[in-house]
C-alpha atoms as a PDB file:
ATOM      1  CA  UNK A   1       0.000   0.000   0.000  1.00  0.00           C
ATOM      2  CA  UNK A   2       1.414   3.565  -0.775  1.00  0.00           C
ATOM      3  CA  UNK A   3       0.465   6.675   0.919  1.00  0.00           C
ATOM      4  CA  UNK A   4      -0.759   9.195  -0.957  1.00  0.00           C
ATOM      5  CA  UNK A   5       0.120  12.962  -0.413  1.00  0.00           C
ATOM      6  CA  UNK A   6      -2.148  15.433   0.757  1.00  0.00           C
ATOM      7  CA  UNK A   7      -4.742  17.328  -0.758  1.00  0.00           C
ATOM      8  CA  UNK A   8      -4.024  20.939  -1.221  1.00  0.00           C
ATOM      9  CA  UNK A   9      -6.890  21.535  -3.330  1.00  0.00           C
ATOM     10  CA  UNK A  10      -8.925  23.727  -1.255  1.00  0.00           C
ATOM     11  CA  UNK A  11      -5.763  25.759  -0.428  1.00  0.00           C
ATOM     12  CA  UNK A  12      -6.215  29.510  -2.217  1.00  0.00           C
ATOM     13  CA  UNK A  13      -3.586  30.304  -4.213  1.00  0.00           C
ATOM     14  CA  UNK A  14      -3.165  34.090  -5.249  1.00  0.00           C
ATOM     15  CA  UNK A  15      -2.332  33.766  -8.631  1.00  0.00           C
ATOM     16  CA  UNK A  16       0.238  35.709 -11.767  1.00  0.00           C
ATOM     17  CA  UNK A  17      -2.733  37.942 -12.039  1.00  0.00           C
ATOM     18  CA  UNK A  18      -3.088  39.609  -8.949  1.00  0.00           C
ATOM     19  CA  UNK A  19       1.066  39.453  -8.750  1.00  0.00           C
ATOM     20  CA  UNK A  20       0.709  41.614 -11.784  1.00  0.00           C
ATOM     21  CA  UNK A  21      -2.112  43.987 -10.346  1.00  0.00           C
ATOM     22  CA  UNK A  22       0.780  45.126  -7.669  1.00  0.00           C
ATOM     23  CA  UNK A  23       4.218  46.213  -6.918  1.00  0.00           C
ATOM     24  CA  UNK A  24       5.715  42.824  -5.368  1.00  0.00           C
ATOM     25  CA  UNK A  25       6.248  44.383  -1.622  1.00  0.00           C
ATOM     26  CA  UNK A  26       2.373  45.390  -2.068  1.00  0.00           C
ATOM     27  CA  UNK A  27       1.937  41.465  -3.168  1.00  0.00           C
ATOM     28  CA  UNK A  28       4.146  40.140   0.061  1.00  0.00           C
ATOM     29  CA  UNK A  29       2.858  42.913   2.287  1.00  0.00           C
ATOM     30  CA  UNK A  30      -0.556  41.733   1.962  1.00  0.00           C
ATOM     31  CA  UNK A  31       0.366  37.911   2.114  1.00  0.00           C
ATOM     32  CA  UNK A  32       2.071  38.917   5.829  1.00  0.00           C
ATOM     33  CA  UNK A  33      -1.265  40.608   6.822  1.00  0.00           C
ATOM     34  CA  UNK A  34      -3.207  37.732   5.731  1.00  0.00           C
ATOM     35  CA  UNK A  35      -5.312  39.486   3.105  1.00  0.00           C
ATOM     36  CA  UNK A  36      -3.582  37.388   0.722  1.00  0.00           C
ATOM     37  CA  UNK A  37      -3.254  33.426   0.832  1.00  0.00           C
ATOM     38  CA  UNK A  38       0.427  32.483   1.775  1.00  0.00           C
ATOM     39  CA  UNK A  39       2.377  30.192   0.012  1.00  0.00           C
ATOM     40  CA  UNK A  40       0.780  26.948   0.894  1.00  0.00           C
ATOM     41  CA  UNK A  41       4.816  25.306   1.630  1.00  0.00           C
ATOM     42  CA  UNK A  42       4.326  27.784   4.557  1.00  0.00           C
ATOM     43  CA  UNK A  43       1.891  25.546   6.049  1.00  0.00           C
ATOM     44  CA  UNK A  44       3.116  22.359   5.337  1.00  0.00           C
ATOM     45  CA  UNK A  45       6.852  23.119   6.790  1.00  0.00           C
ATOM     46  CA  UNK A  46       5.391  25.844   9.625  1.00  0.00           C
ATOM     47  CA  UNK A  47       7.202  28.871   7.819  1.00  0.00           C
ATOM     48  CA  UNK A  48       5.514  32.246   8.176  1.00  0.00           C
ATOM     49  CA  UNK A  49       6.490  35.580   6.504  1.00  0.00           C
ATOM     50  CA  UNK A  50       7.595  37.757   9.461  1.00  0.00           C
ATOM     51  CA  UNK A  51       9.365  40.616   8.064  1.00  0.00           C
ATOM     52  CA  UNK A  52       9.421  42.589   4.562  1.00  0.00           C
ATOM     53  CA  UNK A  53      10.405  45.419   3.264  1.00  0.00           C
ATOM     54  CA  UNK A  54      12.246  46.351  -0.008  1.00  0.00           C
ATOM     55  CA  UNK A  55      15.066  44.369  -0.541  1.00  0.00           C
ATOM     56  CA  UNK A  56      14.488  41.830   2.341  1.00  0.00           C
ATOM     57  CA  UNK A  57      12.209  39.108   3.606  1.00  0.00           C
ATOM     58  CA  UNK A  58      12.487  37.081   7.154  1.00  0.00           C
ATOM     59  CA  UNK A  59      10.684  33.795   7.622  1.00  0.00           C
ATOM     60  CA  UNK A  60      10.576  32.130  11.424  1.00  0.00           C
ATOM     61  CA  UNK A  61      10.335  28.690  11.732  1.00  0.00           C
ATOM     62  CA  UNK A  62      10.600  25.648  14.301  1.00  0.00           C
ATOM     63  CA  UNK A  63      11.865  22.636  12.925  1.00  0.00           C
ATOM     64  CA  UNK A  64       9.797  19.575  14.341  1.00  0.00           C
ATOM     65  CA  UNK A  65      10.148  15.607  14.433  1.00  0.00           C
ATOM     66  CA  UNK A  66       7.975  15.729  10.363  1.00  0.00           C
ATOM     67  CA  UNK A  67      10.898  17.214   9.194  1.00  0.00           C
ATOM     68  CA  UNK A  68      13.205  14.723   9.739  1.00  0.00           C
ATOM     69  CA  UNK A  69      15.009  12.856   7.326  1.00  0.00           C
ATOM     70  CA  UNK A  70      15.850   8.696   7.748  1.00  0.00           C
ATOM     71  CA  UNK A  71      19.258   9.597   9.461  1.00  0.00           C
ATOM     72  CA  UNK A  72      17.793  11.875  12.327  1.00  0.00           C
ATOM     73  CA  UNK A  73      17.652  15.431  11.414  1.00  0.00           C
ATOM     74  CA  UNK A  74      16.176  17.068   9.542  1.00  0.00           C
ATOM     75  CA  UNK A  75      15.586  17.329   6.115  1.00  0.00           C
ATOM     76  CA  UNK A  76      18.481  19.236   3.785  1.00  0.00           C
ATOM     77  CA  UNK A  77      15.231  20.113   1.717  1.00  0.00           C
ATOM     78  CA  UNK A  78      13.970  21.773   4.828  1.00  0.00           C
ATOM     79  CA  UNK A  79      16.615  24.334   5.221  1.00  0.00           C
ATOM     80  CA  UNK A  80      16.684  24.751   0.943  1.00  0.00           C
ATOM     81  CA  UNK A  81      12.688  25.808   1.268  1.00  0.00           C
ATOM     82  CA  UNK A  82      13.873  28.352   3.922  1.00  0.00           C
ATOM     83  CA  UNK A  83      16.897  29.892   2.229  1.00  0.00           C
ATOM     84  CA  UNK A  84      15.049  29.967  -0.956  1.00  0.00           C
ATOM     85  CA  UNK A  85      11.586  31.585   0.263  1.00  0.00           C
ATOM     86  CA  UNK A  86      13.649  33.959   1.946  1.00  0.00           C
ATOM     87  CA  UNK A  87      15.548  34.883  -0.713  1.00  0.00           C
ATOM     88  CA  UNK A  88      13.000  34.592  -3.591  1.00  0.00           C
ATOM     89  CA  UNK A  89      10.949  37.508  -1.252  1.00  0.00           C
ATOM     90  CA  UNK A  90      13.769  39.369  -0.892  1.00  0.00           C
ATOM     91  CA  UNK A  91      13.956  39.545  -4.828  1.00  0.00           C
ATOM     92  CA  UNK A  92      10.270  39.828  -5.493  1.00  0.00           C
ATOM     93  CA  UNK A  93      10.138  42.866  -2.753  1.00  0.00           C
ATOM     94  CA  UNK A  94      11.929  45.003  -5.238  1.00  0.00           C
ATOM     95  CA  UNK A  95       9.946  44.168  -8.567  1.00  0.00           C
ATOM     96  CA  UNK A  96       7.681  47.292  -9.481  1.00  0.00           C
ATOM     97  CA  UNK A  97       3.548  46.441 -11.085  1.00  0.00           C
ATOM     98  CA  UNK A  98       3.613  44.185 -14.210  1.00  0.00           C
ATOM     99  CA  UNK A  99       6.840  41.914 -13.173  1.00  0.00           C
ATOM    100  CA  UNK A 100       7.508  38.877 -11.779  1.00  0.00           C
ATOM    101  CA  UNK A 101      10.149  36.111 -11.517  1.00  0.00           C
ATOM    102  CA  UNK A 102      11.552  32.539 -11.208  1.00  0.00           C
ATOM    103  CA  UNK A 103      14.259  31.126 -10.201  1.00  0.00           C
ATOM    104  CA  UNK A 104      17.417  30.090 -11.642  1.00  0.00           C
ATOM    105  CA  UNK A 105      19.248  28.573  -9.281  1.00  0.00           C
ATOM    106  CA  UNK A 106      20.284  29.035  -5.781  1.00  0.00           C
ATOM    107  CA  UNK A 107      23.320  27.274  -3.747  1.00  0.00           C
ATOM    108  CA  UNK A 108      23.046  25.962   0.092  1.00  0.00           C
ATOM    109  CA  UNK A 109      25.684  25.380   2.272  1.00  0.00           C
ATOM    110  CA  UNK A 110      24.721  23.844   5.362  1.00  0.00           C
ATOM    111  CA  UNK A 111      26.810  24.284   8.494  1.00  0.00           C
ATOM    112  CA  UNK A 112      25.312  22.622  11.415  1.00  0.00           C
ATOM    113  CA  UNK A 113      23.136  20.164  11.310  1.00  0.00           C
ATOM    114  CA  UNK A 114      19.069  21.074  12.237  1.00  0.00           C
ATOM    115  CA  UNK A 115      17.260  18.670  14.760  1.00  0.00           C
ATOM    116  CA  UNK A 116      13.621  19.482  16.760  1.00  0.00           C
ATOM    117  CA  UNK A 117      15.593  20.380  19.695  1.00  0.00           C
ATOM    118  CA  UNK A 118      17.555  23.644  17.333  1.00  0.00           C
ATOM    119  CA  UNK A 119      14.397  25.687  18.530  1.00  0.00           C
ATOM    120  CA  UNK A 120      13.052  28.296  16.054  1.00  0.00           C
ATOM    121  CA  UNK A 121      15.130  29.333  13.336  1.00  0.00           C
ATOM    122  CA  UNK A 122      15.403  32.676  11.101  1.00  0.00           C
ATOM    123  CA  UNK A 123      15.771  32.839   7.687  1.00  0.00           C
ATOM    124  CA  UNK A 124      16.727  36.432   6.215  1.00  0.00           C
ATOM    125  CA  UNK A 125      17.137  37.045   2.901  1.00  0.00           C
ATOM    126  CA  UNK A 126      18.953  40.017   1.489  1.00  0.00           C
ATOM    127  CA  UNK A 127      18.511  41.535  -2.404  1.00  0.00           C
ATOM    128  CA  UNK A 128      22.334  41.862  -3.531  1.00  0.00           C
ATOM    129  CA  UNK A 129      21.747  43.378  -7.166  1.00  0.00           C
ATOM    130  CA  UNK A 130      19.087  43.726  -9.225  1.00  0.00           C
ATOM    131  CA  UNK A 131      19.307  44.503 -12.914  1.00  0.00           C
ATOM    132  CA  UNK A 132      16.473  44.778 -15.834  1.00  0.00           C
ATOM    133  CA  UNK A 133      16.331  40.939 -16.263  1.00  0.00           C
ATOM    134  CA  UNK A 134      18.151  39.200 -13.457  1.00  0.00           C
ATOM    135  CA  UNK A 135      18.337  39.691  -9.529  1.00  0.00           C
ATOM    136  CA  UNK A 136      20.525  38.034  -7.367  1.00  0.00           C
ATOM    137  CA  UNK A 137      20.466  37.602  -3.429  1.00  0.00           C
ATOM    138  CA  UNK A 138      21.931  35.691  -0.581  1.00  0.00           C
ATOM    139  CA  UNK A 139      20.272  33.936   2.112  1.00  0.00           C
ATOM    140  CA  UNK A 140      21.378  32.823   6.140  1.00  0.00           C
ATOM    141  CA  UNK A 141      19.445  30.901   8.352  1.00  0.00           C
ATOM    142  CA  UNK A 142      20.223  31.054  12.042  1.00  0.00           C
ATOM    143  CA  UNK A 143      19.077  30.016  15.093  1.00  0.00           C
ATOM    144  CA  UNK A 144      17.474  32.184  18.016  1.00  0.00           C
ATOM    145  CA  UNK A 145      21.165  32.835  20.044  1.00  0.00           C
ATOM    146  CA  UNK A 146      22.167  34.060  16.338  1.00  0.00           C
ATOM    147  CA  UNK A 147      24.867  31.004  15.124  1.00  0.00           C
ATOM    148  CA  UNK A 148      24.931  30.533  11.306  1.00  0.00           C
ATOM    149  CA  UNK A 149      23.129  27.665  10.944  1.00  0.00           C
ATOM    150  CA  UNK A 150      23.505  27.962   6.350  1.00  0.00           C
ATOM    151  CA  UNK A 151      23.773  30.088   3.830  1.00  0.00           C
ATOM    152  CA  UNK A 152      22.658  30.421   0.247  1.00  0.00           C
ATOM    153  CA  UNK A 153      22.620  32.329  -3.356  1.00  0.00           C
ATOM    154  CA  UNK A 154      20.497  32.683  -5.721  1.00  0.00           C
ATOM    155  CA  UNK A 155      19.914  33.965  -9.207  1.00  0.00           C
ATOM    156  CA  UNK A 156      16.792  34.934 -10.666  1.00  0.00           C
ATOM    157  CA  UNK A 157      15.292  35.730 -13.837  1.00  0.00           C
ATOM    158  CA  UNK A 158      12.873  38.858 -14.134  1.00  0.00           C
ATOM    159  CA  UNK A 159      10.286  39.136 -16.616  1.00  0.00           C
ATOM    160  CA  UNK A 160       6.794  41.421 -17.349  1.00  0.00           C
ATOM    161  CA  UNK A 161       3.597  39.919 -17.158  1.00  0.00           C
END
């Protein structure tokens, strides 16, 4: 027997439209005040949107026992979701009305080792350039006394709607 994933279905999703409709700290601004669905990762993983402002993006989260991989800790793919959220905000924070963005790739480096009893963990991403079609910013998740925990790049592409 094989289990099957969840059903996100019901989940809102605000789509490219409304991104369009908006400058993307308007977009992210409103997702933080809850007048826009979140990303619905956030509530599979426990990640929530604390700060934003131009150029940067913090997400909290508390690593628990469902993220752990088959060698006891958790999941790489946990702190990857982090870094990249964090920095994929940080990049879409800066993006006037009419643009958006994907990513191109991004690069973790993980330092320590994440386990339930790390305690909550910040992930603050940080826009280092941004150009007419590309963006790229760096990532760092610590924990709550402040120790790099990883660290991350990424590169994005920019394009209109």
């Amino acid at each position: 027997m094989t289990a099957s994933a969840p059903s996100h279905a019901s989940t809102p999703i605000a789509g490219p439209e409304l991104l369009a409709s908006m400058s993307g700290l308007e977009y992210l601004q409103k997702m933080q005040r809850g007048e826009l669905p979140g990303m619905p990762i956030a509530k599979t993983l426990g990640l929530e949107l604390s700060e934003v402002e131009k150029g940067r993006a913090v997400f909290v989260s508390t690593p628990v026992l469902e993220h752990y991989n088959a060698i006891g800790t958790v999941h790489a793919g946990y702190t990857a979701t982090l870094l990249d959220s964090c920095m994929a905000c940080a990049v879409l924070s800066a993006l006037p009305k009419g643009t958006g963005f994907t990513t191109m790739e991004f690069k973790v480096s993980l330092l320590r080792p994440l386990t339930k009893e790390t305690g909550p963990v910040r992930a603050e991403g940080t826009l280092m350039s941004r150009g007419r079609r590309g963006a790229t910013a760096e990532g760092r998740l610590m924990n709550a006394s402040g120790k790099l925990l990883a660290h991350a790049t990424t590169t994005c592409l920019i394009f209109e709607f």
